[in-house]
N, C-alpha and C. Protein backbone atom coordinates (compact mmCIF):
# COMPACT_ATOMS: atom_id res chain seq x y z
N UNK A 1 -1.61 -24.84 -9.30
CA UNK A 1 -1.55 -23.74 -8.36
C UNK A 1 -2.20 -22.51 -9.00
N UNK A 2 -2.88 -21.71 -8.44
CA UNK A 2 -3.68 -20.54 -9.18
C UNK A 2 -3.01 -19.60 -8.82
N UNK A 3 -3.18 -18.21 -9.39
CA UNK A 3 -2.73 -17.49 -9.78
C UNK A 3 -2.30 -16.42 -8.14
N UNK A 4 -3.02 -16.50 -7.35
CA UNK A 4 -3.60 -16.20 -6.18
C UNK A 4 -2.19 -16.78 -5.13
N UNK A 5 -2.37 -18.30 -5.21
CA UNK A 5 -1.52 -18.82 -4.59
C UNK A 5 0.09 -18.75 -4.88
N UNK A 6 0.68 -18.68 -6.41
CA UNK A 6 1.69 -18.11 -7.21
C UNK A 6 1.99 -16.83 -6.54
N UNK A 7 0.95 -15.53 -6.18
CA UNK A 7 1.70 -14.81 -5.91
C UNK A 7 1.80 -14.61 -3.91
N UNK A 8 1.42 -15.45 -3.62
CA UNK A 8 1.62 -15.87 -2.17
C UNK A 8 2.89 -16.33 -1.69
N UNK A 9 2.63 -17.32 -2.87
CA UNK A 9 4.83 -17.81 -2.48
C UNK A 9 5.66 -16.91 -2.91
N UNK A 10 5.17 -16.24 -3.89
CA UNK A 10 6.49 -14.55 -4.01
C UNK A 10 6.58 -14.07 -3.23
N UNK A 11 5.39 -13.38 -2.87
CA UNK A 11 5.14 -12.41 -1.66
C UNK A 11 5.89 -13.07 -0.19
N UNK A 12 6.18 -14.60 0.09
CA UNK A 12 6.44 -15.39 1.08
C UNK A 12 8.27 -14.99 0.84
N UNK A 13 8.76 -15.01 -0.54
CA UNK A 13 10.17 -15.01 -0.58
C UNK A 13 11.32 -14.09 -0.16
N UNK A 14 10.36 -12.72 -0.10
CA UNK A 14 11.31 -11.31 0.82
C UNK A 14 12.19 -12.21 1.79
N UNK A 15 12.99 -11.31 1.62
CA UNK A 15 14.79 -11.72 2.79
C UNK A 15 14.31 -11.67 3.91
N UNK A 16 14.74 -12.28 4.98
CA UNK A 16 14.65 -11.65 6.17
C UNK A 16 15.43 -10.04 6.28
N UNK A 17 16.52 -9.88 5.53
CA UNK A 17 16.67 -8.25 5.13
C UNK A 17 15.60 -7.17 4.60
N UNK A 18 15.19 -7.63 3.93
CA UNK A 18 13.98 -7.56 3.57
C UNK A 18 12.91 -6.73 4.64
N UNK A 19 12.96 -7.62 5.48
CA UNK A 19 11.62 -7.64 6.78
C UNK A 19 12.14 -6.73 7.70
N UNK A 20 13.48 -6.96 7.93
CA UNK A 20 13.96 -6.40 8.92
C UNK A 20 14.16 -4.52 8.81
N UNK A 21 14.32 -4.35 7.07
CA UNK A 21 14.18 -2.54 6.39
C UNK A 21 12.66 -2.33 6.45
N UNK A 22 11.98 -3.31 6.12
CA UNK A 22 10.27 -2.71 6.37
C UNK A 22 9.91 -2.22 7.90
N UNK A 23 10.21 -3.21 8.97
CA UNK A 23 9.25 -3.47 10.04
C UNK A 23 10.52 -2.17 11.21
N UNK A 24 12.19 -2.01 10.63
CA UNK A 24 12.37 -0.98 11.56
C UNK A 24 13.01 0.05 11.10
N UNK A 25 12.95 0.41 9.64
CA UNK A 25 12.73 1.39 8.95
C UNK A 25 11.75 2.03 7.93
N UNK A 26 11.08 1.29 7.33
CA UNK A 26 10.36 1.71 6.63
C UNK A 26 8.50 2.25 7.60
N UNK A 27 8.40 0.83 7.98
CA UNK A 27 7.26 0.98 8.99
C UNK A 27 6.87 1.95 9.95
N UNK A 28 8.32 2.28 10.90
CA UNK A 28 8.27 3.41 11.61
C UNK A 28 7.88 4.67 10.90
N UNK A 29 8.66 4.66 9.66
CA UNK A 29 8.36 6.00 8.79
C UNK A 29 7.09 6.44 8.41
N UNK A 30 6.29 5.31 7.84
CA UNK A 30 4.68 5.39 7.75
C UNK A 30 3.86 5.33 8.68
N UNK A 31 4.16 5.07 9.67
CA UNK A 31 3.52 4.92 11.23
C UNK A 31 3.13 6.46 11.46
N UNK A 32 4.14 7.33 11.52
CA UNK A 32 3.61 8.38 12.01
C UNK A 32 3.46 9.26 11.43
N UNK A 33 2.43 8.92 10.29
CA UNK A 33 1.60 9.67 8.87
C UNK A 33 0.51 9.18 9.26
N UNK A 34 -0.11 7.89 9.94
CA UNK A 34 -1.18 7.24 10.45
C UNK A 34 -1.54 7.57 11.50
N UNK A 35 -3.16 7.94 11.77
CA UNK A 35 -3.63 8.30 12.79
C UNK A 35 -4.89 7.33 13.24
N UNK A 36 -5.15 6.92 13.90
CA UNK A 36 -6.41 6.13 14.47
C UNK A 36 -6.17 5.08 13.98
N UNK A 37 -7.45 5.23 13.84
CA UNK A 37 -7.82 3.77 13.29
C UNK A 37 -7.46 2.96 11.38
N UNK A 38 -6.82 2.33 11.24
CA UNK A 38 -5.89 2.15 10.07
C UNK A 38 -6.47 1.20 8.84
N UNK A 39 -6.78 1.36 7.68
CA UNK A 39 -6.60 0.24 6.90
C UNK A 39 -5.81 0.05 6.34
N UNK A 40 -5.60 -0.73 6.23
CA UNK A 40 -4.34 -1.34 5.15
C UNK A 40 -4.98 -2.29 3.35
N UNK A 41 -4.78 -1.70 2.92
CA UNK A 41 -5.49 -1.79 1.62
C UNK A 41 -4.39 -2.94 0.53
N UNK A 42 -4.59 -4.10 0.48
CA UNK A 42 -3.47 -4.89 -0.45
C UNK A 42 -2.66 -5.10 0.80
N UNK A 43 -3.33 -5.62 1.96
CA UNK A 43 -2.18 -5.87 2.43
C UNK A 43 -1.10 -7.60 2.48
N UNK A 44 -1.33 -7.96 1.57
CA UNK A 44 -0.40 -8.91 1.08
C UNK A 44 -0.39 -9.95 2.23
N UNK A 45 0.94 -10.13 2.54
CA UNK A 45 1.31 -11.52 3.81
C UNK A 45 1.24 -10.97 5.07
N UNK A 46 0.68 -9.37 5.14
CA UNK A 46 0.38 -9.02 6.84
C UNK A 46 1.47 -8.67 7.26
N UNK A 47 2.63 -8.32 6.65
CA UNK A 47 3.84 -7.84 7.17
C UNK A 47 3.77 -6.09 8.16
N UNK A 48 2.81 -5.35 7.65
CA UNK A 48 2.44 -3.89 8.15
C UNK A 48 1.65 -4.39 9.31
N UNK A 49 0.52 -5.22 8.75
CA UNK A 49 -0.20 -5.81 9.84
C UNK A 49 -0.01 -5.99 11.25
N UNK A 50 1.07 -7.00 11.25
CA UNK A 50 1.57 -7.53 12.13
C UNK A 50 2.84 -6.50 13.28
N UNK A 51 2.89 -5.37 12.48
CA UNK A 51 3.67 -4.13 12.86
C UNK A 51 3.02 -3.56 13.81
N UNK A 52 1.45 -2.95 12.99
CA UNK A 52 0.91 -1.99 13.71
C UNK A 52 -0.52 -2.48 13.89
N UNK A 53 -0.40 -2.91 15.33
CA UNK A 53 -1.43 -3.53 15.95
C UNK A 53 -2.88 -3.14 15.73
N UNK A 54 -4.14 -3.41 15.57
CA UNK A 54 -5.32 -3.11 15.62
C UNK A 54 -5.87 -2.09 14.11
N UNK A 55 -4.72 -2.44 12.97
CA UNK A 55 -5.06 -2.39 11.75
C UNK A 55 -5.37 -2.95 11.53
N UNK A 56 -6.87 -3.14 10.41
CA UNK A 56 -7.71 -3.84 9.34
C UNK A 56 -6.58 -3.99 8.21
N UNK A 57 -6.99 -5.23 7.94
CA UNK A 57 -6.18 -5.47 6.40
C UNK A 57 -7.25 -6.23 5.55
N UNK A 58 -6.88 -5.63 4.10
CA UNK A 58 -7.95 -6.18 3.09
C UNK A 58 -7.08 -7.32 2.16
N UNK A 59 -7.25 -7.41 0.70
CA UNK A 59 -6.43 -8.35 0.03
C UNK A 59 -7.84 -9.04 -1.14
N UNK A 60 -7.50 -8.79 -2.45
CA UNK A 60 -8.28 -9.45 -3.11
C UNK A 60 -7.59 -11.02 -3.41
N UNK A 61 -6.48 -11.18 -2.89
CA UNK A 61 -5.89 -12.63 -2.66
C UNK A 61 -6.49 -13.82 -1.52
N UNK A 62 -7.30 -14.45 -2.40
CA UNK A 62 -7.85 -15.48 -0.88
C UNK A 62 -6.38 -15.54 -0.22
N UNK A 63 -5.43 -16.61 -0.90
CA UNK A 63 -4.29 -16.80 -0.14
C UNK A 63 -3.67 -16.30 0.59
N UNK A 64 -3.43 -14.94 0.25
CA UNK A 64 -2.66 -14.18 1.28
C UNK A 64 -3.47 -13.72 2.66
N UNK A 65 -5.31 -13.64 2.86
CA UNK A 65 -6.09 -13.44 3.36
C UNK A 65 -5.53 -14.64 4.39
N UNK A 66 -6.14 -15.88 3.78
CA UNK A 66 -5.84 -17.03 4.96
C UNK A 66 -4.82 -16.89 5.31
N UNK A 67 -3.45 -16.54 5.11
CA UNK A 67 -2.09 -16.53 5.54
C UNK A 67 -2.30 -16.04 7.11
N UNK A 68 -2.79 -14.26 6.22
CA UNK A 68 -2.89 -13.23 7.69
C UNK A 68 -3.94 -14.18 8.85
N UNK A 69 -4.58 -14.67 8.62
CA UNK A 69 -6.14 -15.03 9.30
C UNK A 69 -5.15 -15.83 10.30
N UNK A 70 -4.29 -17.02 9.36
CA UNK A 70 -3.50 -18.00 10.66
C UNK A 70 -2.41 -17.51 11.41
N UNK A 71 -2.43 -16.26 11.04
CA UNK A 71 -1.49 -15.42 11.73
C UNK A 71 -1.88 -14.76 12.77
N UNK A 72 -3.47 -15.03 13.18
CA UNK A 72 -3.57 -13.96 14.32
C UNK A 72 -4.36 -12.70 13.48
N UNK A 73 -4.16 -12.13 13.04
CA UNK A 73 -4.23 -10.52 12.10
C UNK A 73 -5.76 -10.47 11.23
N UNK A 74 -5.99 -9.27 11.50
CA UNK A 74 -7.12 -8.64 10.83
C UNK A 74 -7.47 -8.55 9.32
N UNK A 75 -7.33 -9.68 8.81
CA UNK A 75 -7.20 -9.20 6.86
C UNK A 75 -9.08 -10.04 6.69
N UNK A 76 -8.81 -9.28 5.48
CA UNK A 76 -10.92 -9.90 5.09
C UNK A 76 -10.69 -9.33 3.95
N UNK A 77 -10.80 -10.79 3.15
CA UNK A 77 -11.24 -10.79 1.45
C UNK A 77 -12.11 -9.58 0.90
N UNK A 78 -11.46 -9.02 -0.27
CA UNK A 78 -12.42 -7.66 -0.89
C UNK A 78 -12.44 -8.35 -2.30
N UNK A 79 -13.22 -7.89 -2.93
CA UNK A 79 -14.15 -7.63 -4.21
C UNK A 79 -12.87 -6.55 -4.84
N UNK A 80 -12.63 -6.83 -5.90
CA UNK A 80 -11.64 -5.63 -6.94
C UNK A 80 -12.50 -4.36 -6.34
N UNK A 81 -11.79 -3.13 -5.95
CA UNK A 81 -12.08 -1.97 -6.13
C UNK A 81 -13.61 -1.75 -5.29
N UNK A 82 -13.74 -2.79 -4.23
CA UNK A 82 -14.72 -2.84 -3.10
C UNK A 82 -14.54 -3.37 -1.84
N UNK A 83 -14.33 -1.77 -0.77
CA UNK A 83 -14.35 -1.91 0.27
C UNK A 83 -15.53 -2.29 1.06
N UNK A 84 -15.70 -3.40 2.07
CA UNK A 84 -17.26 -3.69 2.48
C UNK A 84 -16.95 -3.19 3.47
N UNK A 85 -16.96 -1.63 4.09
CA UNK A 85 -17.19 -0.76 4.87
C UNK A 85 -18.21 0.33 4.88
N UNK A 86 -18.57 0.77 6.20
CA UNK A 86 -19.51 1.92 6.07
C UNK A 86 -18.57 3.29 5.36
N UNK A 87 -19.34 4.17 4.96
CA UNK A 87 -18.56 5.59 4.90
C UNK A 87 -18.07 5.79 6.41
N UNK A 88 -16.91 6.48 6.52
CA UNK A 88 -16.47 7.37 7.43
C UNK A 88 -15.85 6.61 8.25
N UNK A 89 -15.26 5.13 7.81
CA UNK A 89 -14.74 4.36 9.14
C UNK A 89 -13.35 4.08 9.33
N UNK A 90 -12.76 5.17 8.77
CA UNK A 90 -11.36 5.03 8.98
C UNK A 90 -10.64 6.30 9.40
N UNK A 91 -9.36 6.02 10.27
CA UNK A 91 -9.03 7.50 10.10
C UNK A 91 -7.65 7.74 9.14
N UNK A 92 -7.18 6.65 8.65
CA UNK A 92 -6.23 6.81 7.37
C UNK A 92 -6.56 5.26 6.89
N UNK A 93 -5.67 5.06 6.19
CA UNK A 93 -5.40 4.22 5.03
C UNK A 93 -3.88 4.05 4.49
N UNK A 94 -3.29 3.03 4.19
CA UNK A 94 -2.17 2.88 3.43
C UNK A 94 -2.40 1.63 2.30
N UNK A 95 -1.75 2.16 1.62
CA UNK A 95 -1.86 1.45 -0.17
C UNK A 95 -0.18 1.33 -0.31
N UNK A 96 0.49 0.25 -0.09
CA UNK A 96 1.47 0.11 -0.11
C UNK A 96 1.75 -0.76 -1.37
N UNK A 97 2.41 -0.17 -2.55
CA UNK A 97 2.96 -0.97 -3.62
C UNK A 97 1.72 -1.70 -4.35
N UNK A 98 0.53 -1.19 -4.54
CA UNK A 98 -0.12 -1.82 -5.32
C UNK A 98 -1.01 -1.13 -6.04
N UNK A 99 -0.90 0.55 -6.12
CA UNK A 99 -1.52 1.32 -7.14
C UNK A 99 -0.83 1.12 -8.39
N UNK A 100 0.21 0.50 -8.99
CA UNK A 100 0.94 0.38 -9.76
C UNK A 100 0.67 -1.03 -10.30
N UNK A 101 0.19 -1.69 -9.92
CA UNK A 101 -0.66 -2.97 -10.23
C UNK A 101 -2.26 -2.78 -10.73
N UNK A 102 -2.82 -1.60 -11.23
CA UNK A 102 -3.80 -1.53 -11.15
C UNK A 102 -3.81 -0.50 -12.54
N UNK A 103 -4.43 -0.94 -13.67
CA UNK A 103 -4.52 -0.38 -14.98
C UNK A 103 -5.38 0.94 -14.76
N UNK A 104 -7.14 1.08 -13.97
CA UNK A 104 -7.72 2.04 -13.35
C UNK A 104 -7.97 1.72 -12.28
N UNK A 105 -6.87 2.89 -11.48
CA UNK A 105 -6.65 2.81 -9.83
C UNK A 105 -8.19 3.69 -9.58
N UNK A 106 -8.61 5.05 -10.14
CA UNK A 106 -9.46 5.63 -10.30
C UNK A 106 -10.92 4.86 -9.03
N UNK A 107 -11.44 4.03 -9.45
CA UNK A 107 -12.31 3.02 -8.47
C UNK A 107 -12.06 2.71 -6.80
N UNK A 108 -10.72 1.69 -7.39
CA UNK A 108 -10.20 1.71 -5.48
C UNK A 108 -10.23 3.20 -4.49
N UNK A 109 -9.48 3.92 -5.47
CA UNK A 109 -8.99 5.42 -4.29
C UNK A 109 -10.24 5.65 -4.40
N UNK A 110 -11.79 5.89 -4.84
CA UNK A 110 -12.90 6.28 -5.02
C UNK A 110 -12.90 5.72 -3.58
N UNK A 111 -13.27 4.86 -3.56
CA UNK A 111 -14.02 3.41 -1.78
C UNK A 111 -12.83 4.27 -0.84
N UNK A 112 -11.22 4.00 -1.18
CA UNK A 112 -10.70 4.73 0.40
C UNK A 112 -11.43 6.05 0.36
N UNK A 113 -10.99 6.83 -0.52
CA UNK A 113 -11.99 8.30 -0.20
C UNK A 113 -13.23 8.21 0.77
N UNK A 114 -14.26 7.12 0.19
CA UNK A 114 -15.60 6.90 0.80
C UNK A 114 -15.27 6.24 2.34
N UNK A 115 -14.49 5.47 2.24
CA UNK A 115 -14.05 5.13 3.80
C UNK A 115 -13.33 5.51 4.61
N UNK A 116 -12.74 6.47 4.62
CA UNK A 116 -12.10 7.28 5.27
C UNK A 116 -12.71 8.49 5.98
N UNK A 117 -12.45 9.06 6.76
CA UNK A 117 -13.08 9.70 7.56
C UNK A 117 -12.59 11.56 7.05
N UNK A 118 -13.52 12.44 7.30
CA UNK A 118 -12.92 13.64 6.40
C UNK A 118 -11.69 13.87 7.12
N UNK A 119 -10.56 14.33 6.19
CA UNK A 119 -9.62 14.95 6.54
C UNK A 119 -8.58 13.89 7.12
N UNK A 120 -9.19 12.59 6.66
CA UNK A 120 -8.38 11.37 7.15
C UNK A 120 -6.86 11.02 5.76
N UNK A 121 -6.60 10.77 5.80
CA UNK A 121 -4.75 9.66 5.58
C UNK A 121 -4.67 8.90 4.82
N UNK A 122 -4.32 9.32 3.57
CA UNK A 122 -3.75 8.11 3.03
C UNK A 122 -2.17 8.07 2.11
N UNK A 123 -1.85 7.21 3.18
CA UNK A 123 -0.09 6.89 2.62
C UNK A 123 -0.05 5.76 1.17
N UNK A 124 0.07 5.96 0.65
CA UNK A 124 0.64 5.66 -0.61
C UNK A 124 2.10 5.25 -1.23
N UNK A 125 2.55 4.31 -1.44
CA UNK A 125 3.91 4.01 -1.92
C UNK A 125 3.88 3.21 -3.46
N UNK A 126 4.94 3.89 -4.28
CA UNK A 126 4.95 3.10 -5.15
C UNK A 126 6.56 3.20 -5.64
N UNK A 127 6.66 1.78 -6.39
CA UNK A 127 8.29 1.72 -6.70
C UNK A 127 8.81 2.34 -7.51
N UNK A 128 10.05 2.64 -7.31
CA UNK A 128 11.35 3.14 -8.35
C UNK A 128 11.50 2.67 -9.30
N UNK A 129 12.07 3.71 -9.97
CA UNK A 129 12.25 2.99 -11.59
C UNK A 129 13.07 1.58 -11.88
N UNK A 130 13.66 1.01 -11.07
CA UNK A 130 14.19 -0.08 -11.13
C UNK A 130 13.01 -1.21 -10.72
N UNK A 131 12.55 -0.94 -9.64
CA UNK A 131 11.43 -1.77 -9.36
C UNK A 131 10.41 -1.99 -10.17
N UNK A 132 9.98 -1.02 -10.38
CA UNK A 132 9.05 -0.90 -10.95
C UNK A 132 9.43 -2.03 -12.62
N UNK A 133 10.69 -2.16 -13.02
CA UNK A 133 10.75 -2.92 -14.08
C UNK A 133 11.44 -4.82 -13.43
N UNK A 134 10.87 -4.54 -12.34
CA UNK A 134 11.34 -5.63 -11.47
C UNK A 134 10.20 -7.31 -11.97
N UNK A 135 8.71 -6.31 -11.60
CA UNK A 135 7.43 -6.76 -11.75
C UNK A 135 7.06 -7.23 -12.77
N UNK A 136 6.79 -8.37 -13.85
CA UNK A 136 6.18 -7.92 -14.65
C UNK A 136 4.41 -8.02 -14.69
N UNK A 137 3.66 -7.71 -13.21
CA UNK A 137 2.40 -7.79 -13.42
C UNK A 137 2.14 -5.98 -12.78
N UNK A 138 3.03 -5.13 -12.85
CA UNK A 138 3.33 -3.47 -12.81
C UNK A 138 2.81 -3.23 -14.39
N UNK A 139 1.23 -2.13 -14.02
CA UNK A 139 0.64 -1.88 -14.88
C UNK A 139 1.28 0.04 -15.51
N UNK A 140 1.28 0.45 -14.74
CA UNK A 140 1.55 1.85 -14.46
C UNK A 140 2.42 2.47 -13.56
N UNK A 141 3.67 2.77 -14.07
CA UNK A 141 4.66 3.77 -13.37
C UNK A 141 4.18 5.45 -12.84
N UNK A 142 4.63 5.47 -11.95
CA UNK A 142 3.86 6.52 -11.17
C UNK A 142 5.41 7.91 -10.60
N UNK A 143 5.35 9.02 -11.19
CA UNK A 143 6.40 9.75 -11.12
C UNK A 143 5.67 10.79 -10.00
N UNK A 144 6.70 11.65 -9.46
CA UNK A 144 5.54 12.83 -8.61
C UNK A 144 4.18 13.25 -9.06
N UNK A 145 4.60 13.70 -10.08
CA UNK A 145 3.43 14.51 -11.09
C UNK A 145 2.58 13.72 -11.01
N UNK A 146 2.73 12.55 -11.54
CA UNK A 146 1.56 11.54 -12.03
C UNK A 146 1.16 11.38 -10.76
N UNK A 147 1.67 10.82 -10.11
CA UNK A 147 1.33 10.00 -8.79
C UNK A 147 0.13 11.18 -8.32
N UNK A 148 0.23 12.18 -8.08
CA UNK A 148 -0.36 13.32 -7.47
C UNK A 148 -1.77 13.93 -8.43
N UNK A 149 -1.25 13.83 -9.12
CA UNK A 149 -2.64 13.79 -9.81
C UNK A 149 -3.71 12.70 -9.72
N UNK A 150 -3.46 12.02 -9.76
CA UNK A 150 -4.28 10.36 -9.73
C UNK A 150 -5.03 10.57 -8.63
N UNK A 151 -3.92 11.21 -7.42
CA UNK A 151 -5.15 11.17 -6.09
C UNK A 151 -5.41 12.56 -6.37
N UNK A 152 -5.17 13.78 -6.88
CA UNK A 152 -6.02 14.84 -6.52
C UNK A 152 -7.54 14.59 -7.52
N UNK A 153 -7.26 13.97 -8.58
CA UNK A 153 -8.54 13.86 -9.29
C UNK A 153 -9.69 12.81 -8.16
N UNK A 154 -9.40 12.46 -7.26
CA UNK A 154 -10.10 11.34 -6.53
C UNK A 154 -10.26 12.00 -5.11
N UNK A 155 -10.08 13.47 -4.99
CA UNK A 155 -10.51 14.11 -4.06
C UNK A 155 -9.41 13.94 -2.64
N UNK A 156 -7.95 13.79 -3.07
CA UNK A 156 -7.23 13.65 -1.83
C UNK A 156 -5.84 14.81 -2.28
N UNK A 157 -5.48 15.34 -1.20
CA UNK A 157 -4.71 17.08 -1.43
C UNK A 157 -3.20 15.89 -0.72
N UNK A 158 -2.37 16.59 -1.22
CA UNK A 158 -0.97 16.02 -1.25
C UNK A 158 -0.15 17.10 -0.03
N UNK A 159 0.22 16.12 1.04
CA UNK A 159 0.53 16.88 2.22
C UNK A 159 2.10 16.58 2.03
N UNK A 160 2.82 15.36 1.88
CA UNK A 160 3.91 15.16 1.72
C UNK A 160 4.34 14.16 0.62
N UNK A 161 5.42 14.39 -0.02
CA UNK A 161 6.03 13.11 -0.97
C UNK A 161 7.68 13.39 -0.50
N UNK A 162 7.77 11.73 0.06
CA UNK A 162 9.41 10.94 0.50
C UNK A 162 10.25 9.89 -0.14
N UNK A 163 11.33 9.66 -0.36
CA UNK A 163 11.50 8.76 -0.73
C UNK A 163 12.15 7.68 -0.10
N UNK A 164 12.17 6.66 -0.13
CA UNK A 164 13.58 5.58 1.16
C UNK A 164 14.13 4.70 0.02
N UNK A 165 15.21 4.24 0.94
CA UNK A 165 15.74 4.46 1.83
C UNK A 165 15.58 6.04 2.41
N UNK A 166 16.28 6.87 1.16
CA UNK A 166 16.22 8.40 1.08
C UNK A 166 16.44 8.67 -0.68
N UNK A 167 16.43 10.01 -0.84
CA UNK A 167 15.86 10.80 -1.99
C UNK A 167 17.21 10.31 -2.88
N UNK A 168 17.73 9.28 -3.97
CA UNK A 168 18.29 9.20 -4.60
C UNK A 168 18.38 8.85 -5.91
N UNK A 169 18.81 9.38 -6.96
CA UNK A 169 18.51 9.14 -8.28
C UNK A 169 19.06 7.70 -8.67
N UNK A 170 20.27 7.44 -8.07
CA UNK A 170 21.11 6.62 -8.19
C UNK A 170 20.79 5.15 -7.29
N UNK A 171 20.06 5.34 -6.47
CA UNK A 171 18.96 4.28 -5.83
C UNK A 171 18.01 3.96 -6.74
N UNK A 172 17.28 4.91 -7.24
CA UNK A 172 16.54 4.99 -7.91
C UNK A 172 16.57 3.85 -9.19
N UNK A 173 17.46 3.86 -9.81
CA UNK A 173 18.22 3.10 -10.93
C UNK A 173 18.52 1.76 -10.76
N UNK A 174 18.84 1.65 -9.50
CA UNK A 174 19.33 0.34 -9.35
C UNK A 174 18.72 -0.60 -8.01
N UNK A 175 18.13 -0.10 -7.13
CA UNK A 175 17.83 -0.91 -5.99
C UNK A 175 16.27 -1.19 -6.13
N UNK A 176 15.67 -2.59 -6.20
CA UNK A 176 15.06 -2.88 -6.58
C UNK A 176 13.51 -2.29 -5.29
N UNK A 177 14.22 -2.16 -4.06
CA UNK A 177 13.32 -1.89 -2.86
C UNK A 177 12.93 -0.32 -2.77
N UNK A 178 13.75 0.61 -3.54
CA UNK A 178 13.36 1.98 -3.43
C UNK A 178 12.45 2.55 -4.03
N UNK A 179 11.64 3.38 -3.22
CA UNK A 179 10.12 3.70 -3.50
C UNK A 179 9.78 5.34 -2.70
N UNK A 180 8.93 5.45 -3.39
CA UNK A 180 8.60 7.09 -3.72
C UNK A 180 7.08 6.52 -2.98
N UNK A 181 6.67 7.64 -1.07
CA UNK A 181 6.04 7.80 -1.00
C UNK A 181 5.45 8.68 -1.03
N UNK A 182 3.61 9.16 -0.51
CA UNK A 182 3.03 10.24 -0.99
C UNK A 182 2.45 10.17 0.17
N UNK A 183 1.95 11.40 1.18
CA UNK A 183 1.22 11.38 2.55
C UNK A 183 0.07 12.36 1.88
N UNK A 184 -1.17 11.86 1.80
CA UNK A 184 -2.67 12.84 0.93
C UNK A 184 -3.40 12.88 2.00
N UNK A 185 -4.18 13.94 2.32
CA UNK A 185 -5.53 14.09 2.77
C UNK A 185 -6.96 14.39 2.12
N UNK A 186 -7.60 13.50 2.59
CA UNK A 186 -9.17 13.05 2.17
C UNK A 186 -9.61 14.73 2.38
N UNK A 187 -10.51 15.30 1.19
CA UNK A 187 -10.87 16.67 1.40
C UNK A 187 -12.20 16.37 1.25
């Protein structure tokens, strides 16, 4: 089994609890940070996908690509840190849980920048300190500070940072699903 397919059946193992905090709490929450037309960047097994209709989804995972494909859903194989889009064809973007998988994120946010449309969206999530030691293929922990810098050096201004469930230190510590998002605009 390759490495690709290994993390297909992880990605396959979320709870139906699980699905059910993404698709009618979490999802709603990022929904209306998104405007137009959407990519979804890493989007894994198509779970956002399958949320919010007439989003593009990418995935440098063949596997998880074919998953979405027999699912109906918009996903298309990318190149590490290459979007095969024109400039200007998006009007946000979400990067859900996988800037933290990425030793230099620097490249990827470069392509959303370039594909995104000015003044366009990009939602960003990355895990809690518990999570984050959940992973062990989590390259880089990402705190406000940090997190915000990473995208202002890559040309995106920081409109909001949330956390969910909600803002807790004590979540923070221990629940493996709690995550610190960031709402940026493309300048």
């Amino acid at each position: 089994m390759t490495a690709g397919e290994q993390y297909y059946q992880y990605l396959r193992q979320r709870s139906p609890l699980g699905l059910l905090y993404r698709r009618y709490w979490l999802y709603p929450r990022l929904n209306k940070h998104l405007p137009g037309q959407t990519l979804d960047v890493g989007c894994g097994i198509g779970d956002f996908l399958s949320y919010r209709t007439g989003t593009v989804g990418v995935d440098i995972n063949p596997a998880t690509v074919e998953w979405c494909r027999s699912q109906g859903l918009d996903a298309r194989l990318m190149a590490a840190d290459v979007l095969h889009f024109d400039d200007n064809s998006f009007d946000s973007a979400v990067l859900d849980n996988v800037l933290e998988h990425l030793v230099a994120p620097t490249p990827l946010l470069r392509e959303i920048h370039r594909v995104l449309r000015p003044h366009g969206i990009l939602v960003v999530g990355v895990p809690g300190e518990h999570g984050y030691t959940t992973d062990p293929d989590h390259k880089i922990f990402y705190d406000e500070a940090s997190l915000v810098a990473v995208l202002s050096a890559t040309g995106f201004v920081r409109r909001k940072i949330f956390h969910t469930p909600l803002r807790s230190n004590w979540l923070d510590a221990r629940l493996r699903q709690y995550c610190m998002y960031g709402v940026f605009e493309r300048v």
